[in-house]
PDB file of N, CA and C in Angstrom:
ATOM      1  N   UNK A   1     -17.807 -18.470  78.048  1.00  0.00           N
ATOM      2  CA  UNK A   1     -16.748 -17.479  78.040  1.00  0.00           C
ATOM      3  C   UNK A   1     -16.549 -16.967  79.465  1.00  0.00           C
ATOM      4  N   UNK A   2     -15.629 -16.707  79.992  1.00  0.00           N
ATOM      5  CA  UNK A   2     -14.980 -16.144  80.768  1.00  0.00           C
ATOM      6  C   UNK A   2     -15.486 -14.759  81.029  1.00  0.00           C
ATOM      7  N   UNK A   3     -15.445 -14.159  82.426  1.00  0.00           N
ATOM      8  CA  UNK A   3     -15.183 -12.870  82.507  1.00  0.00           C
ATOM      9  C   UNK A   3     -14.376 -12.053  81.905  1.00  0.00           C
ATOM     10  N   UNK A   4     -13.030 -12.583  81.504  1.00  0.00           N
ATOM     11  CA  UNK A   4     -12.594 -11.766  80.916  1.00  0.00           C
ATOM     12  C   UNK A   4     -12.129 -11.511  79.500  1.00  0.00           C
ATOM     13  N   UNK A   5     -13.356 -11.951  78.994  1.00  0.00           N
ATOM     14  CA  UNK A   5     -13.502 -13.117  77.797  1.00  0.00           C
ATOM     15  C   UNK A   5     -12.820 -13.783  77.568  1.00  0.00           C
ATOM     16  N   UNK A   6     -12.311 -14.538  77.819  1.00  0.00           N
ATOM     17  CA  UNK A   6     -11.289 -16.118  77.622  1.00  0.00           C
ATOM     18  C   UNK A   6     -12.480 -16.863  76.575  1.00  0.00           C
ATOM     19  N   UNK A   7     -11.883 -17.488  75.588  1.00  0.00           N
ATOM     20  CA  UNK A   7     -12.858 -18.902  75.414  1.00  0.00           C
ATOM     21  C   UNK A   7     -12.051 -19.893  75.754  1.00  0.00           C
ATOM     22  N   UNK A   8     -12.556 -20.879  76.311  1.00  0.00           N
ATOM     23  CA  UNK A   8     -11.266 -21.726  76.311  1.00  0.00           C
ATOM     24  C   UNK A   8     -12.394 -22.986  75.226  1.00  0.00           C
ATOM     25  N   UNK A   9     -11.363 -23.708  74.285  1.00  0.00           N
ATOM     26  CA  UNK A   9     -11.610 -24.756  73.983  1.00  0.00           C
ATOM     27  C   UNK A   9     -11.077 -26.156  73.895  1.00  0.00           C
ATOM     28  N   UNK A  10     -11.455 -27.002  74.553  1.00  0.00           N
ATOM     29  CA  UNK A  10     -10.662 -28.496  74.174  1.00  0.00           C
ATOM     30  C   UNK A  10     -11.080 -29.554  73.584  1.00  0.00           C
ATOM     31  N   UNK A  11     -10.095 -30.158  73.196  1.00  0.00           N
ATOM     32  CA  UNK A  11     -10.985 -31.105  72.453  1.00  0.00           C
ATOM     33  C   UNK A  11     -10.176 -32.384  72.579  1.00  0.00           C
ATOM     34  N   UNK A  12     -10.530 -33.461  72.220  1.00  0.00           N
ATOM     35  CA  UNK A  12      -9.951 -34.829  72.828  1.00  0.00           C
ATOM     36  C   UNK A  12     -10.555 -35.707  71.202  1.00  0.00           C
ATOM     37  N   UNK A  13      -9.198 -35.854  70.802  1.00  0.00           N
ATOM     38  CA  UNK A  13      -9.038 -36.239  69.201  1.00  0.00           C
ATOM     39  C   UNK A  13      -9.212 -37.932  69.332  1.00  0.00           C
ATOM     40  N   UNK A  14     -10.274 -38.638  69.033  1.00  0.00           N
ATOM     41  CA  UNK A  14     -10.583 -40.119  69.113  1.00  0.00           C
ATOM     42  C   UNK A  14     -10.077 -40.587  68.216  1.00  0.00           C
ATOM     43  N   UNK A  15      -9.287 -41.858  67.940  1.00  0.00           N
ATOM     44  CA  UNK A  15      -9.370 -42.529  67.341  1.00  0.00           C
ATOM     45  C   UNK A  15      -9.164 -44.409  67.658  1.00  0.00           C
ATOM     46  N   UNK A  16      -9.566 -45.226  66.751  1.00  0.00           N
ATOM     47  CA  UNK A  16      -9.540 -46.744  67.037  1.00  0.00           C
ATOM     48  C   UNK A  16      -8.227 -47.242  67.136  1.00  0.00           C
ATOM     49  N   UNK A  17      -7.909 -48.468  67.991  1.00  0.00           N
ATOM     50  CA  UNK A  17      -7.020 -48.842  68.207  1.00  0.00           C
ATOM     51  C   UNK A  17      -6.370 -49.706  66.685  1.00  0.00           C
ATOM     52  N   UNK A  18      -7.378 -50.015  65.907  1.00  0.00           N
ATOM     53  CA  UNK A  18      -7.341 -50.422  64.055  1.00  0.00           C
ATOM     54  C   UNK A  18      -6.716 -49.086  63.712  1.00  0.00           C
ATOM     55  N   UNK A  19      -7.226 -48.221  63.540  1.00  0.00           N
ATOM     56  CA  UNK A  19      -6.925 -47.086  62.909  1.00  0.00           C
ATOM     57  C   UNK A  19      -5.601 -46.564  63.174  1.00  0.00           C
ATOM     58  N   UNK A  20      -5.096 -46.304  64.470  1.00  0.00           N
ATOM     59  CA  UNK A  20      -3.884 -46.255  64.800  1.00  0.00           C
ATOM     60  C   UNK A  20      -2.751 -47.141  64.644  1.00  0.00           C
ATOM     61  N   UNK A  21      -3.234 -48.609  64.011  1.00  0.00           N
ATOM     62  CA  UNK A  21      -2.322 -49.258  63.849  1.00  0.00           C
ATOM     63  C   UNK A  21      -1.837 -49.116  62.313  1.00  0.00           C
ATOM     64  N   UNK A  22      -2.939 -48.483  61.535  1.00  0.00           N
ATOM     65  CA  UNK A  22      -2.941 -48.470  60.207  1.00  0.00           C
ATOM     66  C   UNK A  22      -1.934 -47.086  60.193  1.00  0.00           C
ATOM     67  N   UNK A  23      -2.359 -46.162  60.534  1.00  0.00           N
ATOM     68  CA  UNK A  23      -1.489 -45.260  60.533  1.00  0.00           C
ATOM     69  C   UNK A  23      -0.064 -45.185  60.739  1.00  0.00           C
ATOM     70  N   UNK A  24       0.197 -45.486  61.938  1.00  0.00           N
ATOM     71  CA  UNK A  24       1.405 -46.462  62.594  1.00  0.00           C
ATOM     72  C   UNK A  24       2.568 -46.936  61.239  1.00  0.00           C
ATOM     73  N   UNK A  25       1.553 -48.026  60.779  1.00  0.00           N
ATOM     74  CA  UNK A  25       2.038 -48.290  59.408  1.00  0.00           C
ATOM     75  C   UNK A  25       2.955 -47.866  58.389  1.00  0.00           C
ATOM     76  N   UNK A  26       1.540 -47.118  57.937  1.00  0.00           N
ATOM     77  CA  UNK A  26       1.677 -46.508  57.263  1.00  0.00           C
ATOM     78  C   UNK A  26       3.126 -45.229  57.165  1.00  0.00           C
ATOM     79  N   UNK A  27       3.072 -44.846  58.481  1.00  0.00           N
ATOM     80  CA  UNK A  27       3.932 -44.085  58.561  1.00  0.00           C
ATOM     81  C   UNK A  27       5.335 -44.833  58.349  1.00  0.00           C
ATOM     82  N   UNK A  28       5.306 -45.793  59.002  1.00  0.00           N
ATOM     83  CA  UNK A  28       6.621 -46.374  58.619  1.00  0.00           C
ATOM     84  C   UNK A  28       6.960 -46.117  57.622  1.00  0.00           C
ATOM     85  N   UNK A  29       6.584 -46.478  56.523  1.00  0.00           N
ATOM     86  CA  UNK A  29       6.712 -46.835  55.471  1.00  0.00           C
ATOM     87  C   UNK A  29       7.000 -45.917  54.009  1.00  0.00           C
ATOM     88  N   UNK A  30       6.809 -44.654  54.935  1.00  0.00           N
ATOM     89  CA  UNK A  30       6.547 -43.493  54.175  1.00  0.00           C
ATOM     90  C   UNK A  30       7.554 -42.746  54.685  1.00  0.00           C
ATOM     91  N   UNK A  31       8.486 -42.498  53.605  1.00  0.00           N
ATOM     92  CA  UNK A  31      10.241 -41.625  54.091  1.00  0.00           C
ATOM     93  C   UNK A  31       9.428 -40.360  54.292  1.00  0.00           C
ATOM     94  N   UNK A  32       8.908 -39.126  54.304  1.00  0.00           N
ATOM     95  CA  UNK A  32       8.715 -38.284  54.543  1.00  0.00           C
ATOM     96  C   UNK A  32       7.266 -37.693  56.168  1.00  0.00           C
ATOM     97  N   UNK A  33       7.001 -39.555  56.483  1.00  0.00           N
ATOM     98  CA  UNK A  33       6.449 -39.439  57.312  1.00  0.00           C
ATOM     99  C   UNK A  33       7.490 -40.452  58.649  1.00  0.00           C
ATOM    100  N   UNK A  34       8.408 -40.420  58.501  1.00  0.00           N
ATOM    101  CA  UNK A  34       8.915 -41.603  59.161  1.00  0.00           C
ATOM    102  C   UNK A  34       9.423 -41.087  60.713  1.00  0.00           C
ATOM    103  N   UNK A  35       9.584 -40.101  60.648  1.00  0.00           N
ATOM    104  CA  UNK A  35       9.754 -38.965  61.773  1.00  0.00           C
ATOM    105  C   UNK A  35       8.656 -38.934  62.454  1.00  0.00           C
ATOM    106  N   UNK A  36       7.533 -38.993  61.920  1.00  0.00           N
ATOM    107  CA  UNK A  36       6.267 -39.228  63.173  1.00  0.00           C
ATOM    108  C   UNK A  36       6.139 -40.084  64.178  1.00  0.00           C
ATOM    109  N   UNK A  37       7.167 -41.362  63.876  1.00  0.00           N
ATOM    110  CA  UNK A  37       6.515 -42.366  64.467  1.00  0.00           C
ATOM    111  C   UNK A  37       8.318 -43.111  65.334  1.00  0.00           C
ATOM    112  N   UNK A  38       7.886 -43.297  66.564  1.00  0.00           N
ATOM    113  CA  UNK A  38       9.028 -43.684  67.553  1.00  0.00           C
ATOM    114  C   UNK A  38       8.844 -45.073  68.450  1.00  0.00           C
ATOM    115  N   UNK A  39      10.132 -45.816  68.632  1.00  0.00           N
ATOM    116  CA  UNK A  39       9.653 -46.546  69.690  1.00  0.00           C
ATOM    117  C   UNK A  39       8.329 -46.679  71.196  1.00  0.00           C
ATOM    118  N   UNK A  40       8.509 -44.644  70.979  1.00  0.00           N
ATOM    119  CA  UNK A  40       8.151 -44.619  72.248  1.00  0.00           C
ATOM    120  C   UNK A  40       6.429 -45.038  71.664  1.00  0.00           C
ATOM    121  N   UNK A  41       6.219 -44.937  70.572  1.00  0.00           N
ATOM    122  CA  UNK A  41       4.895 -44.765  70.363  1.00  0.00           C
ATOM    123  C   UNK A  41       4.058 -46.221  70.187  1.00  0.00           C
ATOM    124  N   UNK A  42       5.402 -47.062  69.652  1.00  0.00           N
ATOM    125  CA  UNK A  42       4.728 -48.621  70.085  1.00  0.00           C
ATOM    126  C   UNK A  42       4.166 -49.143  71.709  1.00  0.00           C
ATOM    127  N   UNK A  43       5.699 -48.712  71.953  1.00  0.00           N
ATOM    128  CA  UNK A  43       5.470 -49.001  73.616  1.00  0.00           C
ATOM    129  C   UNK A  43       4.347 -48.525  74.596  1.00  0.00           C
ATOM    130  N   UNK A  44       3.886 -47.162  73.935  1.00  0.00           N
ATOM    131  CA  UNK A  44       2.928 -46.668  74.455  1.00  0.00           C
ATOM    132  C   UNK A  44       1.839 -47.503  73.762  1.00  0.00           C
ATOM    133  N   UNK A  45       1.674 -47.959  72.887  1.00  0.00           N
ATOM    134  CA  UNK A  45       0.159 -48.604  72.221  1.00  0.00           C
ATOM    135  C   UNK A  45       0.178 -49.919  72.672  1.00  0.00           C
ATOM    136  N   UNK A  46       1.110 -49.987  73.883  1.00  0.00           N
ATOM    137  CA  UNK A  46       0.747 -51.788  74.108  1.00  0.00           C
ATOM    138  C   UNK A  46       0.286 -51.165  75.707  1.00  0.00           C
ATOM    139  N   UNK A  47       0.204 -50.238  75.827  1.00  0.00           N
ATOM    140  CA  UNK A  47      -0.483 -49.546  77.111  1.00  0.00           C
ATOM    141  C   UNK A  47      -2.501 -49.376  77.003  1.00  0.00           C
ATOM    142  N   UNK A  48      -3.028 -49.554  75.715  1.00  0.00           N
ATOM    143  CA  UNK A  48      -3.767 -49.218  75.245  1.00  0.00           C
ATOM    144  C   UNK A  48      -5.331 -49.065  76.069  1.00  0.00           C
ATOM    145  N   UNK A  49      -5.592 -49.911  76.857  1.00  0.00           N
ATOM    146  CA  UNK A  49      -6.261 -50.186  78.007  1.00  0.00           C
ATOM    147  C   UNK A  49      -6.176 -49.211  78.651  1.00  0.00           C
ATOM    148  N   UNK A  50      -5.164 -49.234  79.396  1.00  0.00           N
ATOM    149  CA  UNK A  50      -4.480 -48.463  80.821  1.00  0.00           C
ATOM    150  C   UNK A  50      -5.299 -46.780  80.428  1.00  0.00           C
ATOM    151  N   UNK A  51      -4.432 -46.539  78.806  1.00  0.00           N
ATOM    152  CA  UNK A  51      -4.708 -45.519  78.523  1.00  0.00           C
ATOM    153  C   UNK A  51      -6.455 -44.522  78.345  1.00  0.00           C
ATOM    154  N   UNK A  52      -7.367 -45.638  78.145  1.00  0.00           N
ATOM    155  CA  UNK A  52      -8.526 -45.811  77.873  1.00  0.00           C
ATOM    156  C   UNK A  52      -9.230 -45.649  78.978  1.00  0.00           C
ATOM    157  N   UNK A  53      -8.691 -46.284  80.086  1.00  0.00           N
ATOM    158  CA  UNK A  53      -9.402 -45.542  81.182  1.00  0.00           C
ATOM    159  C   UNK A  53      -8.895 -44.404  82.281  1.00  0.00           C
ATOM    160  N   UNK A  54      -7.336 -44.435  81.711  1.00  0.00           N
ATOM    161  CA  UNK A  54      -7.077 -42.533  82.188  1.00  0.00           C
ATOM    162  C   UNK A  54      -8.188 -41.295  81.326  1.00  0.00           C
ATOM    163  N   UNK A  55      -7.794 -41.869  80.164  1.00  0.00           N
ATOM    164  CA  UNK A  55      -8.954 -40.794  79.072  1.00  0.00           C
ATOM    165  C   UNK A  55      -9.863 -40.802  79.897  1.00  0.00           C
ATOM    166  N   UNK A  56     -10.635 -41.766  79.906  1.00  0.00           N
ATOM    167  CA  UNK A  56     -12.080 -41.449  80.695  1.00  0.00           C
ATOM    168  C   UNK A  56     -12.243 -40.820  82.031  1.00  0.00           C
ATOM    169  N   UNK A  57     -11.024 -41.112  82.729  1.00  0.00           N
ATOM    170  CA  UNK A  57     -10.896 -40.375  84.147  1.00  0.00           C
ATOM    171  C   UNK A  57     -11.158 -38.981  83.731  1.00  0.00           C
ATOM    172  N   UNK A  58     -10.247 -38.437  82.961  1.00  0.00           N
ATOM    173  CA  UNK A  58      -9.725 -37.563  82.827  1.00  0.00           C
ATOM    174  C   UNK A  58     -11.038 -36.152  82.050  1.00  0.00           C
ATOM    175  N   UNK A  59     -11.500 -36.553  81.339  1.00  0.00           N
ATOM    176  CA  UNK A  59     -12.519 -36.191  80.508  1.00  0.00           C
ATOM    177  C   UNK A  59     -13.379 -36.087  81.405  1.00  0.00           C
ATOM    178  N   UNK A  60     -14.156 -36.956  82.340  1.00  0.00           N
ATOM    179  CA  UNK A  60     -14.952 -36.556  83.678  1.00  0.00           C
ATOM    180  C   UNK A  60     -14.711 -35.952  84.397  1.00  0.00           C
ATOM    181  N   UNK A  61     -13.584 -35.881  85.275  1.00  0.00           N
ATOM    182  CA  UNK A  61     -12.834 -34.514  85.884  1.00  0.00           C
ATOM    183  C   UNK A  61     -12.602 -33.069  85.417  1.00  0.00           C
ATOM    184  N   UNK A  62     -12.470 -33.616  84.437  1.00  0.00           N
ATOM    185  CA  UNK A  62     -12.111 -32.215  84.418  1.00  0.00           C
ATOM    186  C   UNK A  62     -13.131 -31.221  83.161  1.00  0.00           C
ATOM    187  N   UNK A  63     -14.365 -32.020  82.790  1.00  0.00           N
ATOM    188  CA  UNK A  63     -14.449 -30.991  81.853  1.00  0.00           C
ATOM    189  C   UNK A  63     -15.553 -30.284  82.489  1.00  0.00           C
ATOM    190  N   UNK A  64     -16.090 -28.854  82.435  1.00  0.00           N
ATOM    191  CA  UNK A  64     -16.806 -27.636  83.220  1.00  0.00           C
ATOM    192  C   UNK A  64     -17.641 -27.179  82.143  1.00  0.00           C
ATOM    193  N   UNK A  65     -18.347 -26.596  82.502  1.00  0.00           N
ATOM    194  CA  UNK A  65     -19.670 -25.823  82.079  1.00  0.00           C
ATOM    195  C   UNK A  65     -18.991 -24.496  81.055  1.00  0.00           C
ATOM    196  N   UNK A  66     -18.205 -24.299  82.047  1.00  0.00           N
ATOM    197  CA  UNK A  66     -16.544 -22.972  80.935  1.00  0.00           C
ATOM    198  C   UNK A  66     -15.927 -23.654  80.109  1.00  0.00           C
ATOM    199  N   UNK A  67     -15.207 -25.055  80.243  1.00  0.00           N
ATOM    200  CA  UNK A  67     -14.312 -25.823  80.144  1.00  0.00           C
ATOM    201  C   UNK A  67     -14.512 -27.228  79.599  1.00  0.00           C
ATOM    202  N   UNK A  68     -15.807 -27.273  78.796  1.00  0.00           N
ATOM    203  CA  UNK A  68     -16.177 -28.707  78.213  1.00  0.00           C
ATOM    204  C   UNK A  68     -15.155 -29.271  77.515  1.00  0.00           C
ATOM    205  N   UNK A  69     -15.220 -30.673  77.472  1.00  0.00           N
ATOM    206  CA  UNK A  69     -13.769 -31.013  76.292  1.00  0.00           C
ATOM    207  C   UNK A  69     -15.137 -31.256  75.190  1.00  0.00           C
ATOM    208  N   UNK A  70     -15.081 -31.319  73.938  1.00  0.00           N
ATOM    209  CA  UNK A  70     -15.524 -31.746  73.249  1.00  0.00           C
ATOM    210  C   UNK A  70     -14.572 -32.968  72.067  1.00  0.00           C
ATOM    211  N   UNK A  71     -15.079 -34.126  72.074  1.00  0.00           N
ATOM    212  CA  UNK A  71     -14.841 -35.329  71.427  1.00  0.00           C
ATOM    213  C   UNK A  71     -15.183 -35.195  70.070  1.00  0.00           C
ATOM    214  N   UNK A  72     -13.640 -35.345  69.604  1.00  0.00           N
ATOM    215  CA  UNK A  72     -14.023 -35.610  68.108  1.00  0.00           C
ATOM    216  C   UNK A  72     -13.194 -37.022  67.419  1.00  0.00           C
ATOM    217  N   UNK A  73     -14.625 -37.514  66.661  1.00  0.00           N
ATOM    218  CA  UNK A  73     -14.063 -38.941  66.016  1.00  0.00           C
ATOM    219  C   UNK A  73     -13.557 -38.673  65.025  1.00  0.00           C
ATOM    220  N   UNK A  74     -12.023 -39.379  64.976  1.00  0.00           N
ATOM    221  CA  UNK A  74     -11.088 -38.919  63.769  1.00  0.00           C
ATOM    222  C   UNK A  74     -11.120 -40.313  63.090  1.00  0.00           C
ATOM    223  N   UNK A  75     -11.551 -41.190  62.744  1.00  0.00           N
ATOM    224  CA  UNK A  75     -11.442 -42.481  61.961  1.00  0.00           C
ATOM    225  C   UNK A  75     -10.971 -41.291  60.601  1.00  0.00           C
ATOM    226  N   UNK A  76     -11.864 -40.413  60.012  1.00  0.00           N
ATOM    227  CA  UNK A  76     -11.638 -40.158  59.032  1.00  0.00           C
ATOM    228  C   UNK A  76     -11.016 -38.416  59.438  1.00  0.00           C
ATOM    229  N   UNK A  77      -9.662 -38.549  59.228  1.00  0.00           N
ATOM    230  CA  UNK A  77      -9.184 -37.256  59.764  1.00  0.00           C
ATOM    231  C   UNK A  77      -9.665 -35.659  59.309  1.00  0.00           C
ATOM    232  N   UNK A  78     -10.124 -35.400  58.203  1.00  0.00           N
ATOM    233  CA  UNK A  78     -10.957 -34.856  57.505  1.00  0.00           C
ATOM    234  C   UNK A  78     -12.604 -34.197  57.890  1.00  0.00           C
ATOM    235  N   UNK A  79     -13.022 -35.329  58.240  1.00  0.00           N
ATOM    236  CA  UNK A  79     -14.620 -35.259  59.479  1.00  0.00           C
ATOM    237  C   UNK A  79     -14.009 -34.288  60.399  1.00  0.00           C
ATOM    238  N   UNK A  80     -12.990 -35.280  61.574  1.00  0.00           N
ATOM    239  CA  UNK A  80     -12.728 -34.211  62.616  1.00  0.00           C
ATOM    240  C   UNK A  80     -11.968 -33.134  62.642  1.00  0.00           C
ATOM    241  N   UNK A  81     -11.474 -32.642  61.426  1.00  0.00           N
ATOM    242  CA  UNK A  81     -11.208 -30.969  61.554  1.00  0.00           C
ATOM    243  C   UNK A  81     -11.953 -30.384  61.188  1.00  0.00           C
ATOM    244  N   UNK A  82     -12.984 -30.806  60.615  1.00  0.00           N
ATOM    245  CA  UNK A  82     -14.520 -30.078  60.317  1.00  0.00           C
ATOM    246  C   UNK A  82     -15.324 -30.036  61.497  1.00  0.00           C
ATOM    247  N   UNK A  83     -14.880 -31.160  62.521  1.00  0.00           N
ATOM    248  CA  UNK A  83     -15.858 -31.287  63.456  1.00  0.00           C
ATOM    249  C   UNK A  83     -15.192 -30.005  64.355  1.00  0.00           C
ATOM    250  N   UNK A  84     -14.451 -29.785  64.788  1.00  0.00           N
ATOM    251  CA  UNK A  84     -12.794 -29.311  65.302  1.00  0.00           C
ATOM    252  C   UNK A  84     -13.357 -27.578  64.607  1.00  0.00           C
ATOM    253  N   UNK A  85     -13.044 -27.514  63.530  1.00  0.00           N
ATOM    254  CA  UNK A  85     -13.575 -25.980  63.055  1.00  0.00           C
ATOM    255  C   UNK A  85     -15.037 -25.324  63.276  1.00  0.00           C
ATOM    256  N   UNK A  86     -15.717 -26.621  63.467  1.00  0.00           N
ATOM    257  CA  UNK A  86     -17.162 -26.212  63.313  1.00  0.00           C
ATOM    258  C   UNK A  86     -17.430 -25.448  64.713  1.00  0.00           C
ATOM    259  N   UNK A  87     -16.930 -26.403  66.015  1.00  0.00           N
ATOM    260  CA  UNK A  87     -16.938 -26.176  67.422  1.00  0.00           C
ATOM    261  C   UNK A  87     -16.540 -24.573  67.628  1.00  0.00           C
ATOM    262  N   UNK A  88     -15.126 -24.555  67.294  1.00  0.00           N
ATOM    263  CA  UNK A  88     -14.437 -23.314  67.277  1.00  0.00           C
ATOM    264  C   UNK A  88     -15.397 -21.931  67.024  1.00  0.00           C
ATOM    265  N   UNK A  89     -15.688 -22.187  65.377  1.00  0.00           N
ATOM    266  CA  UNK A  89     -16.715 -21.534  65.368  1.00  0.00           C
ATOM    267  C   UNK A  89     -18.236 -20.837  66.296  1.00  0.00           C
ATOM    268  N   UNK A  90     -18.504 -22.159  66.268  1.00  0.00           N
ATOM    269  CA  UNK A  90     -20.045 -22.068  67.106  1.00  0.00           C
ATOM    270  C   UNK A  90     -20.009 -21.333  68.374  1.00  0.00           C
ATOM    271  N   UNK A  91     -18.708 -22.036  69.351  1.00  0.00           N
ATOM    272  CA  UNK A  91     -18.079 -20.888  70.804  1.00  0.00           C
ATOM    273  C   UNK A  91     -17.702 -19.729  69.990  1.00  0.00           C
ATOM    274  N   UNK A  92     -17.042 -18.952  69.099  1.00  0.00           N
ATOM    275  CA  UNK A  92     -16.943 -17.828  69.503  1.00  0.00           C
ATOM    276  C   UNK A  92     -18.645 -16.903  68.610  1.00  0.00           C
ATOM    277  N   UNK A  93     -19.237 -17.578  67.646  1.00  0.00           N
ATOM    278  CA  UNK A  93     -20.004 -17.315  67.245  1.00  0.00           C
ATOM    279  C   UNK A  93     -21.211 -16.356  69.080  1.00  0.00           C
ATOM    280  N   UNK A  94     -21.023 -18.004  69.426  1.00  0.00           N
ATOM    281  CA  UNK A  94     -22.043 -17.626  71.202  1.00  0.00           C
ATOM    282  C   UNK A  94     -21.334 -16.370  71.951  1.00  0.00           C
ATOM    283  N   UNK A  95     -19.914 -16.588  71.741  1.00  0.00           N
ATOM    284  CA  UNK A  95     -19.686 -15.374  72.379  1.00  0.00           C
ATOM    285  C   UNK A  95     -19.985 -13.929  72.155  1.00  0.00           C
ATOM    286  N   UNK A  96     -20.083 -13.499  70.753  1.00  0.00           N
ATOM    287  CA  UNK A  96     -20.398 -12.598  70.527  1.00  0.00           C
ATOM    288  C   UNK A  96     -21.659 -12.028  70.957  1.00  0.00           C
TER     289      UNK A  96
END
């Protein structure tokens, strides 16, 4: 926590390049999910590499002792908002 109590939390939502394709899918396919999903988002998944090692840049740079990112594996989306709530918790739990 911060001096002036700030918490800050981040978190960096994982998932497989399988998994995203399933989803992907899926969404197509699904009229009330079909809005999720855009050209731009193919085009970006044939970047998939590139992207894999900005993440990693990025996650080393920048995460701090104030400012950790914490990683959560979403294969099963469910896990990581538990994982996601639990974190939340636990920082402001410490803060107190």
């Amino acid at each position: 926590m911060a001096k002036s109590g700030t918490i800050l939390l981040k978190f960096w939502v994982a998932i497989s390049k399988e998994e995203q394709l399933r989803r992907f899918e899926a969404r197509q396919v699904t009229s009330f999910k079909r809005f999720k999903i855009t050209d731009e988002d193919w085009r970006n998944r044939e970047k998939w590499e590139i992207y894999e090692t900005a993440i990693c840049d990025m996650l080393e740079r920048t995460s701090t002792e104030f400012a950790p990112w914490t990683l959560v594996e979403s294969e099963d989306k469910y896990y990581g908002r538990i994982k996601i709530l639990k974190t939340l918790c636990q920082r402001l739990e410490d803060a107190l």
